[in-house]
PDB file of N, CA and C in Angstrom:
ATOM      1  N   UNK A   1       7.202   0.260 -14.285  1.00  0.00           N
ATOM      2  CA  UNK A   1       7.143   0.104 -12.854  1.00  0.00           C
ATOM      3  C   UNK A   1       6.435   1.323 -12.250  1.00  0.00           C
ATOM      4  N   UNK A   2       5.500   0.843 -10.938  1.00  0.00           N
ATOM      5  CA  UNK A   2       4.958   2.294 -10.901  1.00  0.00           C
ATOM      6  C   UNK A   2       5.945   2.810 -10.020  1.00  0.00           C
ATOM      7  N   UNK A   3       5.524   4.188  -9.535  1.00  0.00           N
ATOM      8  CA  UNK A   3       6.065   5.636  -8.944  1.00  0.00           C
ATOM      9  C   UNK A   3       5.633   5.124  -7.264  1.00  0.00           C
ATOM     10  N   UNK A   4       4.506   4.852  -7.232  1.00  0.00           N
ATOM     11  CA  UNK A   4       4.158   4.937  -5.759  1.00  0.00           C
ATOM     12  C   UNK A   4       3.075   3.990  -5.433  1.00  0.00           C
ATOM     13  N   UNK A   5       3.042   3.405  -4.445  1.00  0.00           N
ATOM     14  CA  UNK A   5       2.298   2.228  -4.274  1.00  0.00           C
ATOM     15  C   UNK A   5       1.423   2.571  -2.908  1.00  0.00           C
ATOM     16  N   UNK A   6       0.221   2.676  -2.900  1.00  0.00           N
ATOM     17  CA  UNK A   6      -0.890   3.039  -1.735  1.00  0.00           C
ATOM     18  C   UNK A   6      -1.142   1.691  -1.465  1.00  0.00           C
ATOM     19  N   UNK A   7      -0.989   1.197   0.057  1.00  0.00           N
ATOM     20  CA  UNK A   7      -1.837   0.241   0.683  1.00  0.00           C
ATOM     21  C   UNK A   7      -2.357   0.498   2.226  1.00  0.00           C
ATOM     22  N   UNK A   8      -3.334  -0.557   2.608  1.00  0.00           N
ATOM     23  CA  UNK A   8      -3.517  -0.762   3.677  1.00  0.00           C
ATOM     24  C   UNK A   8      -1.780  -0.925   4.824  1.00  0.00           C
ATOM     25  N   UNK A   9      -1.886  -0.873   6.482  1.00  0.00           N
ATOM     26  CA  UNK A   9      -0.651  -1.303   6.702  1.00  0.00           C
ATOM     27  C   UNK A   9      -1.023  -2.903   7.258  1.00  0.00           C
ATOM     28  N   UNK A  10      -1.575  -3.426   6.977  1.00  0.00           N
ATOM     29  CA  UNK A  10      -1.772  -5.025   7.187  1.00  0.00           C
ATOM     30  C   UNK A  10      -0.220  -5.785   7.177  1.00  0.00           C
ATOM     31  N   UNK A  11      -0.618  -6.581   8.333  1.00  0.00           N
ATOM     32  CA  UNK A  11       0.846  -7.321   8.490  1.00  0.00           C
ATOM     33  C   UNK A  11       1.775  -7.863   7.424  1.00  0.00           C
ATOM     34  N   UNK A  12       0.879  -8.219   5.991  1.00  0.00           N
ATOM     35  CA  UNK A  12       0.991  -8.491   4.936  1.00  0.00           C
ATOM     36  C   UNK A  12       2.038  -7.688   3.874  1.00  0.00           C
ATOM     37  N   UNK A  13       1.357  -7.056   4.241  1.00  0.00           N
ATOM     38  CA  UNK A  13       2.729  -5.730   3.708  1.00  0.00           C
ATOM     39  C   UNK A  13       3.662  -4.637   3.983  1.00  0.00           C
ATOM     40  N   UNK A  14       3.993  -5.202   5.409  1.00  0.00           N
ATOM     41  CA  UNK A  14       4.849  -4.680   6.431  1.00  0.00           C
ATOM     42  C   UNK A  14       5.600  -5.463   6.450  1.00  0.00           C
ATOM     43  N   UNK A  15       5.851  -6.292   5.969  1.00  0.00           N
ATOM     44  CA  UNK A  15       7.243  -6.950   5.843  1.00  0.00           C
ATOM     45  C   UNK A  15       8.141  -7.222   5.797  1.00  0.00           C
ATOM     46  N   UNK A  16       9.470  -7.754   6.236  1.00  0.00           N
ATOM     47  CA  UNK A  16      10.595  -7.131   5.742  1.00  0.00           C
ATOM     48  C   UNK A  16      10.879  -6.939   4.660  1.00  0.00           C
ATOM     49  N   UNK A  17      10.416  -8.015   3.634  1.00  0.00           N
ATOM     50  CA  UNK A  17      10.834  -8.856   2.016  1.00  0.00           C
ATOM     51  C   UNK A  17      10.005  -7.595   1.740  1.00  0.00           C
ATOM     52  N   UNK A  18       9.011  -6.582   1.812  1.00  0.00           N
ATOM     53  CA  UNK A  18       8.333  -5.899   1.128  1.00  0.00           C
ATOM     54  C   UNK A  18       9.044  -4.700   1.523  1.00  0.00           C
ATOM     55  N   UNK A  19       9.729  -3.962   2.761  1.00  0.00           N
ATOM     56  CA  UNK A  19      10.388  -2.726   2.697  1.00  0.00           C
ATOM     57  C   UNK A  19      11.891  -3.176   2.336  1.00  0.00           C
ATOM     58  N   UNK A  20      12.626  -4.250   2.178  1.00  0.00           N
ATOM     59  CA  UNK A  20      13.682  -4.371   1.341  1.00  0.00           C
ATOM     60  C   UNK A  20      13.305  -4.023   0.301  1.00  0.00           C
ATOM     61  N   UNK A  21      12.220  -5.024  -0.500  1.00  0.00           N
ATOM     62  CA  UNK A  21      12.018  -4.678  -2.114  1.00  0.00           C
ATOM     63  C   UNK A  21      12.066  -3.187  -2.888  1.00  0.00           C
ATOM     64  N   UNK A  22      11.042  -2.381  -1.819  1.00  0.00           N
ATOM     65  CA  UNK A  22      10.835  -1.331  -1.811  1.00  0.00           C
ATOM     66  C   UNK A  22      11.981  -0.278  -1.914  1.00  0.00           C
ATOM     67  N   UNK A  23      13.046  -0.850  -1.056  1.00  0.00           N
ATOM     68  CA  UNK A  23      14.049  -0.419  -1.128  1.00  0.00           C
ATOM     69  C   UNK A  23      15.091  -0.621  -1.721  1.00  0.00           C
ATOM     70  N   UNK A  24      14.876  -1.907  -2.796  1.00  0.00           N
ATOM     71  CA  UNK A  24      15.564  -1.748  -3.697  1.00  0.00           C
ATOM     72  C   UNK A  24      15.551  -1.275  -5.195  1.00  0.00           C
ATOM     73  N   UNK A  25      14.031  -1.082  -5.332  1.00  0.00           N
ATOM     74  CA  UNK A  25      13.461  -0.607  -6.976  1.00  0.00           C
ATOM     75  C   UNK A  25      13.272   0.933  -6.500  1.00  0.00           C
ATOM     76  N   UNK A  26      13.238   1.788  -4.997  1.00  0.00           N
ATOM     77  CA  UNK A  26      12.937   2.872  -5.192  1.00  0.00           C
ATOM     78  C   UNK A  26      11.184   3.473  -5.309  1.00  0.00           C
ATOM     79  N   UNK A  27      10.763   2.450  -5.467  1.00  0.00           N
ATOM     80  CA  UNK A  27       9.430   2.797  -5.280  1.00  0.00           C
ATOM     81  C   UNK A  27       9.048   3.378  -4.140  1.00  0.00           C
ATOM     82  N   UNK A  28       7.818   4.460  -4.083  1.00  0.00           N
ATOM     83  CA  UNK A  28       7.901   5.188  -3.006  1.00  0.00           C
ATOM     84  C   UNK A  28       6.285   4.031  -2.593  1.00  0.00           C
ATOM     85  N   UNK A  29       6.456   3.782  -1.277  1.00  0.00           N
ATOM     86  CA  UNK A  29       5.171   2.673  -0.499  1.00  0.00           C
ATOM     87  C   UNK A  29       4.583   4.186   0.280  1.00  0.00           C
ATOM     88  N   UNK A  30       3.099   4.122   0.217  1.00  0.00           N
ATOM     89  CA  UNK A  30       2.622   4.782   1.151  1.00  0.00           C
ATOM     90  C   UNK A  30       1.338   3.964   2.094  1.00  0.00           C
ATOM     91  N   UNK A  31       1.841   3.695   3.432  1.00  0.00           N
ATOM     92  CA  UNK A  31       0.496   3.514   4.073  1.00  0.00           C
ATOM     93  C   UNK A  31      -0.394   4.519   4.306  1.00  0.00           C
ATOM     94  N   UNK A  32      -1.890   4.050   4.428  1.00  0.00           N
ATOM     95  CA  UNK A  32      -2.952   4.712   4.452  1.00  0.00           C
ATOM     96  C   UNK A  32      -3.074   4.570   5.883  1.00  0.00           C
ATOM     97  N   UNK A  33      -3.313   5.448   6.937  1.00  0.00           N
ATOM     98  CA  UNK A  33      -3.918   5.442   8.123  1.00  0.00           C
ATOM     99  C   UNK A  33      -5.021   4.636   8.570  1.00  0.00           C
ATOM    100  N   UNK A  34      -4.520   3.778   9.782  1.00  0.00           N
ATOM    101  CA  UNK A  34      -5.274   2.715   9.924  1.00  0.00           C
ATOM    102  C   UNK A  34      -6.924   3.196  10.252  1.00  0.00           C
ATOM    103  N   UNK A  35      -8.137   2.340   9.707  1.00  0.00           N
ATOM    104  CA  UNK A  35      -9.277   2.998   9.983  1.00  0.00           C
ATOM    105  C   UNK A  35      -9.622   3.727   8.810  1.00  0.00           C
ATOM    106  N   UNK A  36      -8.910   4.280   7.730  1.00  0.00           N
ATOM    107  CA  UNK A  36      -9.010   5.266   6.693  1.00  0.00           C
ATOM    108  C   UNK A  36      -9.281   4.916   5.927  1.00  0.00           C
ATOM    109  N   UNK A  37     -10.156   3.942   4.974  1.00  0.00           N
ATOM    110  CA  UNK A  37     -10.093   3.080   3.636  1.00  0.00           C
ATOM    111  C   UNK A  37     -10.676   4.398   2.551  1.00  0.00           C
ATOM    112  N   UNK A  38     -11.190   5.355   3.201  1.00  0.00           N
ATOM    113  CA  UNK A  38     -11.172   6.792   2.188  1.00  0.00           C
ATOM    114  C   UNK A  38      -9.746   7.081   1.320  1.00  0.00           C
ATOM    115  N   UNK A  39      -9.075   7.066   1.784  1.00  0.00           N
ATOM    116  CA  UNK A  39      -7.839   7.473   1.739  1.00  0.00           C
ATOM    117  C   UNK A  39      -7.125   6.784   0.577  1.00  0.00           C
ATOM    118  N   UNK A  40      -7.870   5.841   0.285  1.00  0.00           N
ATOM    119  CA  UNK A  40      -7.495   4.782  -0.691  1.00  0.00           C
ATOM    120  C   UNK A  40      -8.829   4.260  -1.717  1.00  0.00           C
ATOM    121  N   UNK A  41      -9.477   5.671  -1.725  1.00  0.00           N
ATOM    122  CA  UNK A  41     -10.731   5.320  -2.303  1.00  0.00           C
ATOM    123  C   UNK A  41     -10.888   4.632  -3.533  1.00  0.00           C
ATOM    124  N   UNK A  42      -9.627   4.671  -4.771  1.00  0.00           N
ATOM    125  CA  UNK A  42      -9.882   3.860  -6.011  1.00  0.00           C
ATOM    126  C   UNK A  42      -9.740   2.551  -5.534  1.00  0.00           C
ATOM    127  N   UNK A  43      -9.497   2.050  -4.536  1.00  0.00           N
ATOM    128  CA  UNK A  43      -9.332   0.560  -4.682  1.00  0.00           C
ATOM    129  C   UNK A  43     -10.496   0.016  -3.883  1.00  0.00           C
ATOM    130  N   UNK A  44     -10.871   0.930  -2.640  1.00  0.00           N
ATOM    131  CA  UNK A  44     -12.534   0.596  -2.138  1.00  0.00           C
ATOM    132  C   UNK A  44     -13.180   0.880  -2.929  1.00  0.00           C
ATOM    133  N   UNK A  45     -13.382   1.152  -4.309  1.00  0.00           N
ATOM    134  CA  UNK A  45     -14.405   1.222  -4.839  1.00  0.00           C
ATOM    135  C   UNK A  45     -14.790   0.577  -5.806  1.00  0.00           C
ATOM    136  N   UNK A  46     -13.710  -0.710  -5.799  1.00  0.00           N
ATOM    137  CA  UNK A  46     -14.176  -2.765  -5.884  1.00  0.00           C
ATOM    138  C   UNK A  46     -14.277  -3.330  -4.717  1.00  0.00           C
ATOM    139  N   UNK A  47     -14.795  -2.910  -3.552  1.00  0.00           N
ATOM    140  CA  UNK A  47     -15.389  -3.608  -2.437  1.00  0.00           C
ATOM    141  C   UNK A  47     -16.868  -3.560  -2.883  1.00  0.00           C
ATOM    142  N   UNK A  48     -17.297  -4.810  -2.847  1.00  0.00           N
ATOM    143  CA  UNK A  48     -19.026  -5.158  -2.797  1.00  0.00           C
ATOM    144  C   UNK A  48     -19.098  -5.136  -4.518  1.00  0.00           C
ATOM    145  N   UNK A  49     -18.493  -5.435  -5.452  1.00  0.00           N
ATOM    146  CA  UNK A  49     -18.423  -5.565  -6.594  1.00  0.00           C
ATOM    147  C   UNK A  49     -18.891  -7.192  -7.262  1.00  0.00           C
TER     148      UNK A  49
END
């Protein structure tokens, strides 16, 4: 299981079912600042792939 999970904050994963989950395995969720897709550069960098 991973340690920490980087996403966008899209309505999608603001969820309740997703900060329960979160809160029940302990995984640490981090949103990226909206506007910021730097911030999350390994995963923009399969955009346009």
């Amino acid at each position: 299981m991973p340690k920490t999970i980087v996403s966008d904050n899209g309505t999608e994963l603001t969820s309740m079912a997703i900060l329960k989950w979160v809160q029940d395995t302990g995984i640490d969720w981090h949103y990226i600042d909206p506007g910021k897709p730097q911030q999350n550069a390994f995963i923009e960098s399969f955009n346009g792939v």
